[in-house]
Protein backbone atom coordinates (compact mmCIF):
# COMPACT_ATOMS: atom_id res chain seq x y z
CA UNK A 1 -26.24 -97.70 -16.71
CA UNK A 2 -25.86 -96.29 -20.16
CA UNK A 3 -29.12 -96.62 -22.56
CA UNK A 4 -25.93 -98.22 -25.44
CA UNK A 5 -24.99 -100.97 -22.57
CA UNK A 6 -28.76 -102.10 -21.23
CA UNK A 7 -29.48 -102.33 -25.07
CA UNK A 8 -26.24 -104.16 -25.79
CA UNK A 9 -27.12 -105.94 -23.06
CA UNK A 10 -30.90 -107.39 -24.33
CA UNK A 11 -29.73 -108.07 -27.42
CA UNK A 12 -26.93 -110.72 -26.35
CA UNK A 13 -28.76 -112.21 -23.70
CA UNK A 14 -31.90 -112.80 -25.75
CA UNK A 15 -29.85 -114.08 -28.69
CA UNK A 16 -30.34 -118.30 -28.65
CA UNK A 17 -27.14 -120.25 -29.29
CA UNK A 18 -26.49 -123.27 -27.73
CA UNK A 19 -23.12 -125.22 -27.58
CA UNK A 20 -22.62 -126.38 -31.24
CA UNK A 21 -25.12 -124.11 -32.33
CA UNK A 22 -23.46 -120.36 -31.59
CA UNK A 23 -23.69 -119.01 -35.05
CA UNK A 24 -26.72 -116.05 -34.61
CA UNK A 25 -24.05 -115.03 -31.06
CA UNK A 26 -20.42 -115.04 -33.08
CA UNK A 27 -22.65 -112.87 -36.10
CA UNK A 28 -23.85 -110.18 -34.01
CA UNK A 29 -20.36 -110.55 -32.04
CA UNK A 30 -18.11 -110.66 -35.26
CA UNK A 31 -20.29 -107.27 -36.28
CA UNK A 32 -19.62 -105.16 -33.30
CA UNK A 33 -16.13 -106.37 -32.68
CA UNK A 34 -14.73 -105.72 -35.89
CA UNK A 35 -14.42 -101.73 -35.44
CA UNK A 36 -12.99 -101.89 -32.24
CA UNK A 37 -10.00 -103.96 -33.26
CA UNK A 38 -7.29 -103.99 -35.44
CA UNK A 39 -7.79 -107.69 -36.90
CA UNK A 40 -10.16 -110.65 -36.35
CA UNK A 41 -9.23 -114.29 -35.56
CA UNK A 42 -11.73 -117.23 -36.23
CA UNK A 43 -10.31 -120.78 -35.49
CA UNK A 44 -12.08 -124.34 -36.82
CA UNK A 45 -14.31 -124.65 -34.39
CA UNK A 46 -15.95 -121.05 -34.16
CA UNK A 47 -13.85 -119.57 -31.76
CA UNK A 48 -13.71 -115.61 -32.67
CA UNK A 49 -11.13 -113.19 -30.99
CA UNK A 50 -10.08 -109.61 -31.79
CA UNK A 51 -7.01 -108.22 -31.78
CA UNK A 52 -5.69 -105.00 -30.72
CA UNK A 53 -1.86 -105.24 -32.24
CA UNK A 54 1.08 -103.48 -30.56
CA UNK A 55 4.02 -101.76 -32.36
CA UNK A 56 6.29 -102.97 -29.71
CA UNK A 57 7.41 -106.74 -30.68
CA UNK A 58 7.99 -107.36 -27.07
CA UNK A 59 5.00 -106.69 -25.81
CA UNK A 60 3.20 -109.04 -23.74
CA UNK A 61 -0.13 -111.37 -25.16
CA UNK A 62 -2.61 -110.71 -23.13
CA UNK A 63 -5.93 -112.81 -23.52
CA UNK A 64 -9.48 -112.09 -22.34
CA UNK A 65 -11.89 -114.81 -23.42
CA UNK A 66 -15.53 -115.19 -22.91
CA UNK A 67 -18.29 -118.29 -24.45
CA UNK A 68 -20.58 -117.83 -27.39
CA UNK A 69 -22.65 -120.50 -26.12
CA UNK A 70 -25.72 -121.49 -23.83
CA UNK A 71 -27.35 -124.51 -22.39
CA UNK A 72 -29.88 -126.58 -24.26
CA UNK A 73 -30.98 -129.33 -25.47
CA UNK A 74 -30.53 -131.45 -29.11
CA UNK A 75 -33.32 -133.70 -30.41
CA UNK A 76 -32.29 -136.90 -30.73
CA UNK A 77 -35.66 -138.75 -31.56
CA UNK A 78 -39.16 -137.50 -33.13
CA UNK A 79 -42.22 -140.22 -31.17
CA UNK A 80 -44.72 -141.63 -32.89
CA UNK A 81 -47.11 -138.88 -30.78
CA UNK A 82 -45.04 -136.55 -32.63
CA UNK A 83 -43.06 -135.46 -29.13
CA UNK A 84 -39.54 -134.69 -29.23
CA UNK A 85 -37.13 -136.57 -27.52
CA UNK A 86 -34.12 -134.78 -26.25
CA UNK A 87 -30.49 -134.57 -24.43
CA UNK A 88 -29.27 -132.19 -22.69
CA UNK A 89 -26.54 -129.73 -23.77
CA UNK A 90 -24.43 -128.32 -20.91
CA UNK A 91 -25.84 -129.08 -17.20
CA UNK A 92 -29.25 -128.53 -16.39
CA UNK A 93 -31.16 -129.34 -12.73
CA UNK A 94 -34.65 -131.40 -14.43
CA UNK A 95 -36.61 -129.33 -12.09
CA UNK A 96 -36.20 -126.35 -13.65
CA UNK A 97 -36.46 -127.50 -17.20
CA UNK A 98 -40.80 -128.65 -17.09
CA UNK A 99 -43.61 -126.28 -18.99
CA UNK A 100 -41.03 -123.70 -20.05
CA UNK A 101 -41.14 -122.21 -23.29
CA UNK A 102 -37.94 -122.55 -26.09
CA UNK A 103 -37.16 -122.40 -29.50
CA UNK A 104 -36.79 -125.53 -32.07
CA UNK A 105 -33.74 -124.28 -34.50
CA UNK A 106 -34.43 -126.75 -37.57
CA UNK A 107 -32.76 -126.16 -41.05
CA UNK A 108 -34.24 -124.05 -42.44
CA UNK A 109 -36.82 -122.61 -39.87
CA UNK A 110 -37.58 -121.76 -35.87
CA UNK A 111 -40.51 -123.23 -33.96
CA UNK A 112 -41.78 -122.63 -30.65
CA UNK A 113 -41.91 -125.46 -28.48
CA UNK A 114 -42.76 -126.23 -24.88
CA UNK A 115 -41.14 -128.79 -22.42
CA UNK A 116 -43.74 -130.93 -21.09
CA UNK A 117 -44.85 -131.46 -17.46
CA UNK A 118 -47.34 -133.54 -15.59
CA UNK A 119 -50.42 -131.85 -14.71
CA UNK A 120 -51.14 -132.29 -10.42
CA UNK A 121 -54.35 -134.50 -11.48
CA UNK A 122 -52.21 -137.00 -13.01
CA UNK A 123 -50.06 -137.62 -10.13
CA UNK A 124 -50.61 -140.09 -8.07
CA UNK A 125 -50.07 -143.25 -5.84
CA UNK A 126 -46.05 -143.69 -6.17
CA UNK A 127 -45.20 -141.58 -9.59
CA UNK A 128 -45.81 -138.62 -7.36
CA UNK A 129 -42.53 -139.67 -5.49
CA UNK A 130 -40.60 -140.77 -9.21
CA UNK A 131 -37.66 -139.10 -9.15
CA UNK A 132 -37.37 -137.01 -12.31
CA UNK A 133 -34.49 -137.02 -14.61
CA UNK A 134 -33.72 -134.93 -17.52
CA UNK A 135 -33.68 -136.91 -20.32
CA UNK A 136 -37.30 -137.77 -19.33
CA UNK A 137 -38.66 -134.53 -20.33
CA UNK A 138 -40.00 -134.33 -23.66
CA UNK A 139 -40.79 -131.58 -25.60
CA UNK A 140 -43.90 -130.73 -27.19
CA UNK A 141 -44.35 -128.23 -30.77
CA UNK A 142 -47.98 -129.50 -31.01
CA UNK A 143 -47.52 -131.84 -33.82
CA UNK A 144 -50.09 -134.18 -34.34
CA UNK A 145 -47.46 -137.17 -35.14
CA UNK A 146 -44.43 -138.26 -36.06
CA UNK A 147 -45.41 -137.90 -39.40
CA UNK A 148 -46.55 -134.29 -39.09
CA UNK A 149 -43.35 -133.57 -37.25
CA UNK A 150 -40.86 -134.93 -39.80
CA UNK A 151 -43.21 -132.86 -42.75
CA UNK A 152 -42.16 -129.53 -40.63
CA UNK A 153 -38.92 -130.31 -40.96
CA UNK A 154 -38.07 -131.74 -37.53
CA UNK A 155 -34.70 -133.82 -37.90
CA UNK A 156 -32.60 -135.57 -34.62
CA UNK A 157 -29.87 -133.09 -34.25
CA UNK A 158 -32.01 -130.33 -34.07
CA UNK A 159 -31.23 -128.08 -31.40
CA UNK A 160 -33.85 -126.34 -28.85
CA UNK A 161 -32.74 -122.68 -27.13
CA UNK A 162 -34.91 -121.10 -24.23
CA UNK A 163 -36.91 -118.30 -25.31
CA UNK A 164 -36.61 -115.47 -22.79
CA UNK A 165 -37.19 -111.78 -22.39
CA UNK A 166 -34.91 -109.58 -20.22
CA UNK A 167 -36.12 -107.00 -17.96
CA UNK A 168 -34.88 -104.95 -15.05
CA UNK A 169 -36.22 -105.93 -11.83
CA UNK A 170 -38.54 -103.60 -9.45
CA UNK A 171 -35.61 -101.90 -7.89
CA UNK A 172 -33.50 -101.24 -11.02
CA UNK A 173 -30.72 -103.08 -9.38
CA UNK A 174 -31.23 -106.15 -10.64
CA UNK A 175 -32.18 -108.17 -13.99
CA UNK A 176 -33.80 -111.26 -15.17
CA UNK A 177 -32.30 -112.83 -18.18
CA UNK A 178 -31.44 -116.04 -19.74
CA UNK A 179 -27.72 -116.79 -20.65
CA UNK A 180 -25.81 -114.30 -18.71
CA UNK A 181 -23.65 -117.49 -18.53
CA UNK A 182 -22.37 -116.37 -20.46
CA UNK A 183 -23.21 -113.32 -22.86
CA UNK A 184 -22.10 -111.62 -20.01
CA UNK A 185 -18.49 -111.84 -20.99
CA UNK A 186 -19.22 -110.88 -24.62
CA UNK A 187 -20.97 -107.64 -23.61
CA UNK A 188 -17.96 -106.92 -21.24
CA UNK A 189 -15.39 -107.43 -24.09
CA UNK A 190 -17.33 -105.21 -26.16
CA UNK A 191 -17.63 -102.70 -23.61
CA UNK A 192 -13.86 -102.39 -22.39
CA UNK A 193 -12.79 -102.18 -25.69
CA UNK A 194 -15.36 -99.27 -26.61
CA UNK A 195 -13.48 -97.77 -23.47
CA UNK A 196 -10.08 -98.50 -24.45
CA UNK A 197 -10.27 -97.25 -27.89
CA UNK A 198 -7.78 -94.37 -28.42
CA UNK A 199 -5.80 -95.37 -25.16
CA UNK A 200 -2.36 -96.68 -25.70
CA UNK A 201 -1.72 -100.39 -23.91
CA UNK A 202 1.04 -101.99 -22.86
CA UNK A 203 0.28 -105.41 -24.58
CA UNK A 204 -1.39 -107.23 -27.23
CA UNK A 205 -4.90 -107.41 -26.26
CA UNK A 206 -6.48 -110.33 -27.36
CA UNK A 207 -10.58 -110.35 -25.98
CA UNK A 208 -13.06 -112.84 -28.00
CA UNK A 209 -14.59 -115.40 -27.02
CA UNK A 210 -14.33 -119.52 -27.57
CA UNK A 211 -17.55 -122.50 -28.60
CA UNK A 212 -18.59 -124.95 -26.59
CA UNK A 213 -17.70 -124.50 -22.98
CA UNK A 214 -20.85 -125.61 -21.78
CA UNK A 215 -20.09 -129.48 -23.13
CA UNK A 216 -16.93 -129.78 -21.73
CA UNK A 217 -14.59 -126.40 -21.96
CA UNK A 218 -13.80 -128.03 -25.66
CA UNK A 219 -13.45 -124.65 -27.47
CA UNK A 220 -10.65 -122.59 -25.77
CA UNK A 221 -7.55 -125.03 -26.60
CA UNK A 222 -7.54 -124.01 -30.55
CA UNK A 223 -7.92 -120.56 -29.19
CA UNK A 224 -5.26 -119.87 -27.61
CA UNK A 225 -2.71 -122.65 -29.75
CA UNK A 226 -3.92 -120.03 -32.46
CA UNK A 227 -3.03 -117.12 -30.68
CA UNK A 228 -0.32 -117.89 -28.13
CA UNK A 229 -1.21 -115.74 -24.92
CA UNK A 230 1.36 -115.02 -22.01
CA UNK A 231 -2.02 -115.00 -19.76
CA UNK A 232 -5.04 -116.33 -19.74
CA UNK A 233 -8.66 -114.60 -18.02
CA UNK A 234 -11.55 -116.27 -18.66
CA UNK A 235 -14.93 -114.18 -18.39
CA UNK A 236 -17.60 -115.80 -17.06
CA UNK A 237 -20.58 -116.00 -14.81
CA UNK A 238 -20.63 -118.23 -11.40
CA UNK A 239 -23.59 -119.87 -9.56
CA UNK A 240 -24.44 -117.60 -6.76
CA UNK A 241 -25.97 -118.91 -3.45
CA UNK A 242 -27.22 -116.43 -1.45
CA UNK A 243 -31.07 -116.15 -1.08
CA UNK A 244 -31.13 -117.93 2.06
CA UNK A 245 -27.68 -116.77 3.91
CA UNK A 246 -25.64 -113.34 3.84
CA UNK A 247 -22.76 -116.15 4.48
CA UNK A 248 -23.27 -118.22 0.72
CA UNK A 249 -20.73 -118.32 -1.58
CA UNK A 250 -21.20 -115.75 -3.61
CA UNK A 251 -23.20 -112.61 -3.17
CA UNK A 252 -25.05 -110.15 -5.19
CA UNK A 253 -24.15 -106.69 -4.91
CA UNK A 254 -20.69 -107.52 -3.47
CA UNK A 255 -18.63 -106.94 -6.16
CA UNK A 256 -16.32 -108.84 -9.30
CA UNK A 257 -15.56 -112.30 -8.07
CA UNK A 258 -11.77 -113.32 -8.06
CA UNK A 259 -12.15 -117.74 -8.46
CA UNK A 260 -8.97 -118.60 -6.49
CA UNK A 261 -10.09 -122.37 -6.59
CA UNK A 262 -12.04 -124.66 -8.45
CA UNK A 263 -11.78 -128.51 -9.11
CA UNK A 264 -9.55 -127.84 -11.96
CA UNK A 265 -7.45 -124.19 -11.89
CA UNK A 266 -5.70 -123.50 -8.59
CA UNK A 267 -5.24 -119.69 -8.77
CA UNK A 268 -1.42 -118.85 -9.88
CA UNK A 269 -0.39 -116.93 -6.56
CA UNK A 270 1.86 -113.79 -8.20
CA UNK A 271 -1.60 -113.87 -10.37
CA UNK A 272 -3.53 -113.25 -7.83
CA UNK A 273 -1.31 -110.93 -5.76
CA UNK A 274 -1.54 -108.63 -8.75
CA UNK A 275 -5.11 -108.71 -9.30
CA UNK A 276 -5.70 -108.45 -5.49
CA UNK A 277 -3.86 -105.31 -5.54
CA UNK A 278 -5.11 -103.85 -8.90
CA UNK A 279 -8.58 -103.83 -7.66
CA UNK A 280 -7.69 -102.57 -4.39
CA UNK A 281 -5.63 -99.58 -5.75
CA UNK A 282 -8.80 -98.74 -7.79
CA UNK A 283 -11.58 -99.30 -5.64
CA UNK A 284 -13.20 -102.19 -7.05
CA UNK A 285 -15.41 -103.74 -5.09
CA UNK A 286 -14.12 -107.79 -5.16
CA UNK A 287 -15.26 -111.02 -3.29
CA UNK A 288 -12.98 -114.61 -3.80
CA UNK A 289 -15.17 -117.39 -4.79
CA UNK A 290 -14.36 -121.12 -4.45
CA UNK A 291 -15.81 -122.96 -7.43
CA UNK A 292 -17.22 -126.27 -7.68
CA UNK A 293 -17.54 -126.44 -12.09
CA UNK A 294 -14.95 -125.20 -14.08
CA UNK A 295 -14.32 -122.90 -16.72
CA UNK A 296 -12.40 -122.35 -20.06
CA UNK A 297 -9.45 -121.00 -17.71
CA UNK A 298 -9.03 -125.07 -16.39
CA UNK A 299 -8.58 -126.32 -20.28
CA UNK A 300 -6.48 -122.93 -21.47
CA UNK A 301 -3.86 -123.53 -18.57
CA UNK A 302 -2.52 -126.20 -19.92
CA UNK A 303 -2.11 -125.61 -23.14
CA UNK A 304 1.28 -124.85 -25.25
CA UNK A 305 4.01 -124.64 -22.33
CA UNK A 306 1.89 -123.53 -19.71
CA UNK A 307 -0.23 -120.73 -19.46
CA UNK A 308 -1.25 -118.58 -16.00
CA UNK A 309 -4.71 -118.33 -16.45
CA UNK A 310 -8.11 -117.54 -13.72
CA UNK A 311 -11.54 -117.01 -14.01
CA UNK A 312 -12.80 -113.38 -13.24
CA UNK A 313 -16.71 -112.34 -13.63
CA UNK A 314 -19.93 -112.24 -11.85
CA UNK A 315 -22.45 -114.45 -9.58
CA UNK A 316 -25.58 -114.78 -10.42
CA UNK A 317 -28.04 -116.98 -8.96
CA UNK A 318 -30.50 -119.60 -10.90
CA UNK A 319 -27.66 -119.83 -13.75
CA UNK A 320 -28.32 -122.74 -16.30
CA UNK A 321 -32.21 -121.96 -16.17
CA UNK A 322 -34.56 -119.44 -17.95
CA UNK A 323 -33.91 -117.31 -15.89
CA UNK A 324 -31.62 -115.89 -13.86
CA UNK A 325 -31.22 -112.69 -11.41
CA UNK A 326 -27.61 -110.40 -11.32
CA UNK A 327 -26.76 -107.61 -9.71
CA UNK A 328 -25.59 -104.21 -12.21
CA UNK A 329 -23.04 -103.19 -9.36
CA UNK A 330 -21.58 -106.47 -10.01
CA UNK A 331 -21.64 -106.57 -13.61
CA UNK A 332 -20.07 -102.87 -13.84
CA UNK A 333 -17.25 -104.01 -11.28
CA UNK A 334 -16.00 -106.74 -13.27
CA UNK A 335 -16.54 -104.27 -16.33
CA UNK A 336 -14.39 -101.53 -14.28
CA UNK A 337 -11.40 -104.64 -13.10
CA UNK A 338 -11.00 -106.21 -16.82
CA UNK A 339 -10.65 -102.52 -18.29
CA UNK A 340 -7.80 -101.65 -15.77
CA UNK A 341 -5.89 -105.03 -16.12
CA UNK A 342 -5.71 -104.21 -19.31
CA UNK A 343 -4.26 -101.04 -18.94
CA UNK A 344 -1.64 -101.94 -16.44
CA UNK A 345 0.09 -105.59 -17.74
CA UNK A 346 3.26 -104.25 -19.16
CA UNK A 347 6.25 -106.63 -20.11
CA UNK A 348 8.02 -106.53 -16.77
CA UNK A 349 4.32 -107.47 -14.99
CA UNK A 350 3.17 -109.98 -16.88
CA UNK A 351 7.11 -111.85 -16.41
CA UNK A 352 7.12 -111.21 -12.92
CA UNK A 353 3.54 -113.34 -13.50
CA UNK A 354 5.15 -115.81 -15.27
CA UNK A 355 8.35 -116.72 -13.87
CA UNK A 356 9.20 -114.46 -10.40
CA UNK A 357 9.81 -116.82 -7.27
């Protein structure tokens, strides 16, 4: 791997941005996508796309998105202990969320903050066997009391952001990060079109990526009603499960996943055929993946009069926690598949997509 892409890398993984609060992610983003694109495309909601323009009318919208944002949490109540209530944004499993360090993003300033945790001593007789829910959890910036709190600046509607490092792991294979759900699609966009620049394309590229997926996939509609796309990929990273079982679905180090199914996209088929074959043709390694969460290709497929639209990207396992472990072989096969898609949906493709028998 390049020194330019593990750096790009750490710097949009370790960037904090939950859903509603993406503003640090679309700055940096906004900054490096700007030169690699003709013009830039910012909806209501924070959506940001690029787009590389074609001099042929005709040519075909095509439309890679990615999401800005991350799971969190929002305060929605300062205790008289001075503690910080919270709820949760995007999904989280409760046991992973205890004695963890994050970030409190007030108005004007950053904290650090820890979620709390019950100490072994303390548990006892029947809470030992209290099932634990999220919205349980407080969080804990050491104020003394809810007066201290509210004299830092603490407000409900705060937002608090896990505060991670990333690092390769032992064998250089693998990493540790936070939020490659989904800064991984950023640094991909950013990527192909460093590698596309000064190659002429068959369509209008449109890459960028939407808010608020986590909460509900609510950012990609006034994306692409803004920008009108013939097809639809959304970028994004899938829960692996794979550490006990070769057999999982999902492995590391097997390649780009292709998401045929999930509860709400079933995969268009001449869609499929064509990505099935494009990889094959260039020897990228690809695994299909049956979903059980969705994506922003569910909510962009039914937009304006229809639009064909999939999920492409990377497992990774331990998503939606502090951290979580992919594979670089993965990460540079999706990089390799969304590069030569690009290249290769011409007019008479992309119809064929669209509206062949």
């Amino acid at each position: 791997m390049e020194d330019r892409v593990w750096e790009r890398i750490v710097k949009y993984t370790e960037l904090q941005g939950t859903s509603g609060q993406e503003q640090l992610v679309r700055r940096a983003f906004r900054e490096d996508l700007t030169p690699l694109v003709d013009r830039i495309e910012q909806n209501g909601l924070g959506g940001l796309y690029g787009i590389r323009e074609n001099s042929d009318k005709q040519a075909p919208r095509v439309m890679f998105g990615a999401h800005l944002d991350e799971v969190g949490f929002i305060v929605i109540k300062v205790t008289e202990r001075g503690m910080l209530e919270v709820r949760a944004v995007g999904g989280w499993n409760p046991y992973t969320v205890s004695a963890q360090r994050f970030t409190l993003f007030t108005r004007n300033q950053t904290f650090p903050v820890i979620s709390s945790s019950v100490s072994p001593h303390l548990l006892r007789g029947e809470g030992a066997n209290r099932q634990l829910q999220t919205n349980d959890i407080l969080f804990d910036g050491g104020f003394v009391d809810y007066a201290d709190a509210i004299a830092t600046g603490v407000r409900p509607g705060d937002f608090i952001v896990p505060d991670v490092k990333t690092v390769k792991l032992a064998n250089g294979k693998r990493v540790v990060s936070k939020s490659w759900d989904n800064r991984f699609g950023l640094v991909t966009i950013l990527n192909a079109l460093e590698n596309l620049r000064g190659k002429a394309l068959p369509n209008e590229l449109i890459m960028g990526a939407n808010v608020q997926e986590e909460v509900g996939t609510r950012g990609v509609a006034p994306a692409v009603h803004q920008l009108q796309p013939d097809l639809f990929f959304a970028l994004d990273s899938s829960a692996a499960d794979d550490i006990r079982s070769a057999s999982g679905q999902g492995q590391l180090d097997q390649g780009t996943i292709l998401r045929v199914f999930d509860p709400g996209v079933i995969m268009p088929l001449r869609l499929k055929e064509f990505i099935l074959d494009t990889a094959s043709d260039a020897g990228i390694p690809l695994q299909y993946f049956v979903a059980q969460g969705g994506t922003d290709a569910r909510a962009a497929q039914s937009e304006n009069f229809g639009i064909p639209a999939v999920a492409l990207g990377v497992v990774s396992r331990y998503i939606h926690t502090h951290q979580t472990v992919w594979s670089i072989a993965d990460f540079e096969a999706a990089q390799a598949l969304v590069e030569i898609l690009a290249e290769r949906l011409d007019r008479t493709t992309v119809d064929t997509i669209v509206y062949g028998d």
